[in-house]
Protein backbone atom coordinates (compact mmCIF):
# COMPACT_ATOMS: atom_id res chain seq x y z
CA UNK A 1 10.95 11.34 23.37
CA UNK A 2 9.58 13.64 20.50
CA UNK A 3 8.67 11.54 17.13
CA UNK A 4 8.47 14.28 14.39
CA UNK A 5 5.93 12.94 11.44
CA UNK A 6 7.15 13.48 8.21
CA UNK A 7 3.67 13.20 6.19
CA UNK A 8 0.41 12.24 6.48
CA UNK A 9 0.47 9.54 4.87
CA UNK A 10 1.77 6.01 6.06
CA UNK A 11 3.61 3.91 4.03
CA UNK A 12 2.54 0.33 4.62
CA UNK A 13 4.18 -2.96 2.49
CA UNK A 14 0.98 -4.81 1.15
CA UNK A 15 1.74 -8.84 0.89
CA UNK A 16 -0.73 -10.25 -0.84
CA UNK A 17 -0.77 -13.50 0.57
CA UNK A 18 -2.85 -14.67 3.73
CA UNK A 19 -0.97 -14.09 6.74
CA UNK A 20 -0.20 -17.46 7.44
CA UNK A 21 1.84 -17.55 3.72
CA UNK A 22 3.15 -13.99 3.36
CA UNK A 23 5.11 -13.77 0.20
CA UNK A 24 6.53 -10.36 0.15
CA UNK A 25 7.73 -10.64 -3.51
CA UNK A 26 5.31 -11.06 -6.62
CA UNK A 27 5.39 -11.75 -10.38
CA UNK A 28 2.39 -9.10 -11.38
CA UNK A 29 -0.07 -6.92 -9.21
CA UNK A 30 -3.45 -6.54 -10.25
CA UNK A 31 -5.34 -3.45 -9.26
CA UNK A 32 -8.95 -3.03 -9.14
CA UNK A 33 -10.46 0.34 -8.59
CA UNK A 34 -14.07 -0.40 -7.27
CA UNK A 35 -14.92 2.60 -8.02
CA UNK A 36 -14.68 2.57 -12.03
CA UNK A 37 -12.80 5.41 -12.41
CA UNK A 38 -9.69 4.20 -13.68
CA UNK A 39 -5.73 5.07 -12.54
CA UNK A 40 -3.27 7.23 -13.11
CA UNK A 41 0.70 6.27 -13.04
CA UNK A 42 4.13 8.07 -12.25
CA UNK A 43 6.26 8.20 -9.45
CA UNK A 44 6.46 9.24 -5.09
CA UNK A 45 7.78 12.29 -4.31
CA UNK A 46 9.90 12.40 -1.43
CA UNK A 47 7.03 14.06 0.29
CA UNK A 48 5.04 11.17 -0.22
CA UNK A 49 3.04 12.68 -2.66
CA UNK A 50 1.91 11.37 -6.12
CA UNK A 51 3.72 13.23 -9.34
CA UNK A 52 1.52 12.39 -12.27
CA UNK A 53 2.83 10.82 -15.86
CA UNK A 54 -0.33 9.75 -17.48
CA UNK A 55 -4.07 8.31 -16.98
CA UNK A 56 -4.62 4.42 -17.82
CA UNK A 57 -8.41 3.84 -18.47
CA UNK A 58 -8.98 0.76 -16.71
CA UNK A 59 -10.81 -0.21 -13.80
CA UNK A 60 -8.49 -3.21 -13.09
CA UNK A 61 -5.16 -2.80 -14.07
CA UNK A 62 -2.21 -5.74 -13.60
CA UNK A 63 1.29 -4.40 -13.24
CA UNK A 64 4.73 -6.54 -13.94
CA UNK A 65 8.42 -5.86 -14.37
CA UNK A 66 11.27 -7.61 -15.88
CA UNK A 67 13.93 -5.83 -13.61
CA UNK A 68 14.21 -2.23 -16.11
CA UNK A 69 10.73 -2.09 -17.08
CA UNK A 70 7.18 -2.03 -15.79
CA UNK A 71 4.58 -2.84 -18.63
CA UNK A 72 0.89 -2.26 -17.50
CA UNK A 73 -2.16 -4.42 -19.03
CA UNK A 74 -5.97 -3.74 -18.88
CA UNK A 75 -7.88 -6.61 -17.64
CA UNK A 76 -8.15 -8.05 -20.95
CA UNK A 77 -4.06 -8.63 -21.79
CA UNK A 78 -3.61 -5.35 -23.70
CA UNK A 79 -0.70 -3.02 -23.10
CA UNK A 80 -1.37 0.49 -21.72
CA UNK A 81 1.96 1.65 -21.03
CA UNK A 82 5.38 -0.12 -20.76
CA UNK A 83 8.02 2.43 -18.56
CA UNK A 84 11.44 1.96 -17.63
CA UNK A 85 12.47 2.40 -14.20
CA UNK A 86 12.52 0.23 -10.97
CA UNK A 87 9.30 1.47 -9.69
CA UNK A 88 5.59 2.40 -10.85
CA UNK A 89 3.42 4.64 -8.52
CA UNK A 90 -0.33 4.23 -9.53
CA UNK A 91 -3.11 6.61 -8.12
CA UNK A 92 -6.75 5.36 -8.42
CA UNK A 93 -9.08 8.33 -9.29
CA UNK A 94 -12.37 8.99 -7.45
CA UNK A 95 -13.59 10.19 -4.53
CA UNK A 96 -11.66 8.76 -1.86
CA UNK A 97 -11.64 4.99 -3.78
CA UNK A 98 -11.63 1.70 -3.02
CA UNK A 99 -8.52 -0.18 -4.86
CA UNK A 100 -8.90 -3.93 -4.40
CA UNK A 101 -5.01 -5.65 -4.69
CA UNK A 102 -4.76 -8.89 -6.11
CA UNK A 103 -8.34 -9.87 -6.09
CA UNK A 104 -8.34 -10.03 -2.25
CA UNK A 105 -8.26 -7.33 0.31
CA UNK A 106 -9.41 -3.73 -0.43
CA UNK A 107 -7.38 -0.32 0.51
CA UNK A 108 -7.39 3.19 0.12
CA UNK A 109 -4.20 5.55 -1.13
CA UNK A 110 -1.60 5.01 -3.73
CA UNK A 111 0.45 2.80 -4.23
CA UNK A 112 4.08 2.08 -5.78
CA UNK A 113 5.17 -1.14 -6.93
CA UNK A 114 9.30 -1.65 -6.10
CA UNK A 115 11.55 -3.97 -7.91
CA UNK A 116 12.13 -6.63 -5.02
CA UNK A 117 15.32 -6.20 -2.69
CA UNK A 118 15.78 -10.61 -3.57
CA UNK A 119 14.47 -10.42 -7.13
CA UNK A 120 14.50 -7.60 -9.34
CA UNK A 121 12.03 -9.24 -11.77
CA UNK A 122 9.43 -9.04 -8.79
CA UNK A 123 7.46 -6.61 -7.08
CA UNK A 124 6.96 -5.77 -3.39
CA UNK A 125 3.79 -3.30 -3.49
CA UNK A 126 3.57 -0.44 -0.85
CA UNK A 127 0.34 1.26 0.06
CA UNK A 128 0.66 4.99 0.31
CA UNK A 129 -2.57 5.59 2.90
CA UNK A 130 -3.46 8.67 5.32
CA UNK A 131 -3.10 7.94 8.93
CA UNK A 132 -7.34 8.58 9.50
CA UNK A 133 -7.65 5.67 7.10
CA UNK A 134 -4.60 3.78 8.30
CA UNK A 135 -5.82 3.84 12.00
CA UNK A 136 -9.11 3.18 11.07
CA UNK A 137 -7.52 0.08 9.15
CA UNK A 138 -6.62 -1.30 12.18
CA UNK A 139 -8.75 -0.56 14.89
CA UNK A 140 -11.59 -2.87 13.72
CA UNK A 141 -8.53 -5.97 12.95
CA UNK A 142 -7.44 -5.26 16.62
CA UNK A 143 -10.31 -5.44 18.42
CA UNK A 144 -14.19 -6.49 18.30
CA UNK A 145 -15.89 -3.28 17.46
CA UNK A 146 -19.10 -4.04 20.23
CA UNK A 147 -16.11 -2.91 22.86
CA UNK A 148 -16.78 -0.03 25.17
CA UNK A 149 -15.98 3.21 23.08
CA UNK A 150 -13.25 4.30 25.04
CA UNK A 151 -10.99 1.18 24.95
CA UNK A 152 -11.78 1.80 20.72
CA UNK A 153 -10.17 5.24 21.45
CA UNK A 154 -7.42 3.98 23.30
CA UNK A 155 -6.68 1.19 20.25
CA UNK A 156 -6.90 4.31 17.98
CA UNK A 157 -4.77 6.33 19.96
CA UNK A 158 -2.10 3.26 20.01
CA UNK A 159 -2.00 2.67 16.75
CA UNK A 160 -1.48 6.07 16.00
CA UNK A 161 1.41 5.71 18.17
CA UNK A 162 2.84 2.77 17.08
CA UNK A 163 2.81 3.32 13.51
CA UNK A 164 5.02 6.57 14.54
CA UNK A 165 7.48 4.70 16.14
CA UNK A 166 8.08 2.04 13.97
CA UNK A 167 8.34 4.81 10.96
CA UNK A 168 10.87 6.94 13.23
CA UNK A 169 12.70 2.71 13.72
CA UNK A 170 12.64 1.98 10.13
CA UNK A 171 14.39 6.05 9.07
CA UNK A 172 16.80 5.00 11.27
CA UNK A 173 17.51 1.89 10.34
CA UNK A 174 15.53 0.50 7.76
CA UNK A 175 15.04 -3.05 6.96
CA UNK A 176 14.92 -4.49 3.56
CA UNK A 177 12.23 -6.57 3.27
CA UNK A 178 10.16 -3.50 4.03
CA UNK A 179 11.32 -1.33 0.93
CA UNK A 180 11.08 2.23 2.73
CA UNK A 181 7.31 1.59 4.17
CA UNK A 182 6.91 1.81 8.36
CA UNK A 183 5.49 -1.69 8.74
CA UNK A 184 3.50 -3.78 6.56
CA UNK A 185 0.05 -5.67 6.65
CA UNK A 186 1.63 -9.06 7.98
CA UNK A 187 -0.40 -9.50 10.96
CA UNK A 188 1.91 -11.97 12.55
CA UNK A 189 4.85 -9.04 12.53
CA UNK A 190 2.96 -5.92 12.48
CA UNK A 191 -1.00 -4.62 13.30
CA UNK A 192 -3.63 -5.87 11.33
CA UNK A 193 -4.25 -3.75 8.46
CA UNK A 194 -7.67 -3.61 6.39
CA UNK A 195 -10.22 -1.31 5.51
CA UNK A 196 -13.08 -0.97 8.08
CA UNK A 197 -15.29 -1.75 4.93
CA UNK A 198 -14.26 -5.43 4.99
């Protein structure tokens, strides 16, 4: 069977929680770009790709709806931008940055905050990531990296695969909990998902 990919990029449901106390919905969503360079916001294209609005200069930002609209604060508890709508894409600027979510685990790509299939007035967050830096977000959370190089390949290689199916699963029939992403980072459900770097 042929699996056609739509885009580069994977779209992966971030809980925040530990995996043994996944809580896929959240009050606020604080982003830290450990790079300094600050975010931009606006929306996902259908081709996955970031459409700009407008810069927020922040390093950490912390995101929160009320059901209609998303109102962003700097670290410090002032407002940057308040936008209707029932979702907020953010794009950390840099080269190739490090966003840490919630004050916990660190990812590359976007990322667009959706008002909660149980609760509009809470956000499920989905990582927009490339598939190099997906697969290499799971490879090292699969397997001890002191393993013979080829069985690393062959953990690459079926991740890569797996991540296709269960994309080509959830266009087909998608479930809700997911909110349009492929899988998410609940380790119990899905692969392990981190960046190498951790």
């Amino acid at each position: 069977e042929t699996v056609s990919i739509v885009s580069n990029r994977m779209r992966v449901a971030l809980y925040p929680s530990t995996a043994k106390d996944f809580d896929k919905q959240v009050e606020s969503v604080t982003l830290e770009n450990l790079s300094g360079s600050g975010f931009e916001y606006g929306t996902m294209a259908s081709d996955r790709s970031f459409v700009r609005e407008g810069e927020l200069d922040a390093g950490t930002i912390v995101i929160t709806t009320d059901g209609s609209n998303y109102t962003v604060t700097d670290g410090s508890g002032n407002v940057i931008v308040t936008r209707s709508g029932d979702a907020l894409a953010v794009h950390p600027l840099g080269d190739h940055p490090l966003t840490r979510v919630n004050g916990g685990y660190d990812y590359h790509g976007d990322f667009n905050c959706l008002n909660s299939y149980r609760d509009s007035a809470k956000i499920t967050l989905v990582n927009y990531v490339g598939m190099e830096d997906y697969v290499k977000g799971v490879v090292p959370w699969e397997m001890n990296k002191d393993w013979p190089v080829e069985a690393l390949k062959a953990q690459a290689v079926a991740a890569y695969t797996y991540v296709l199916r269960r994309e080509k699963l959830e266009n087909e029939n998608p479930t809700s909990e997911l909110m349009g992403a492929a899988i998410s980072n609940d380790s119990t459900k899905f692969q392990a998902f981190f960046t190498p770097e951790q």
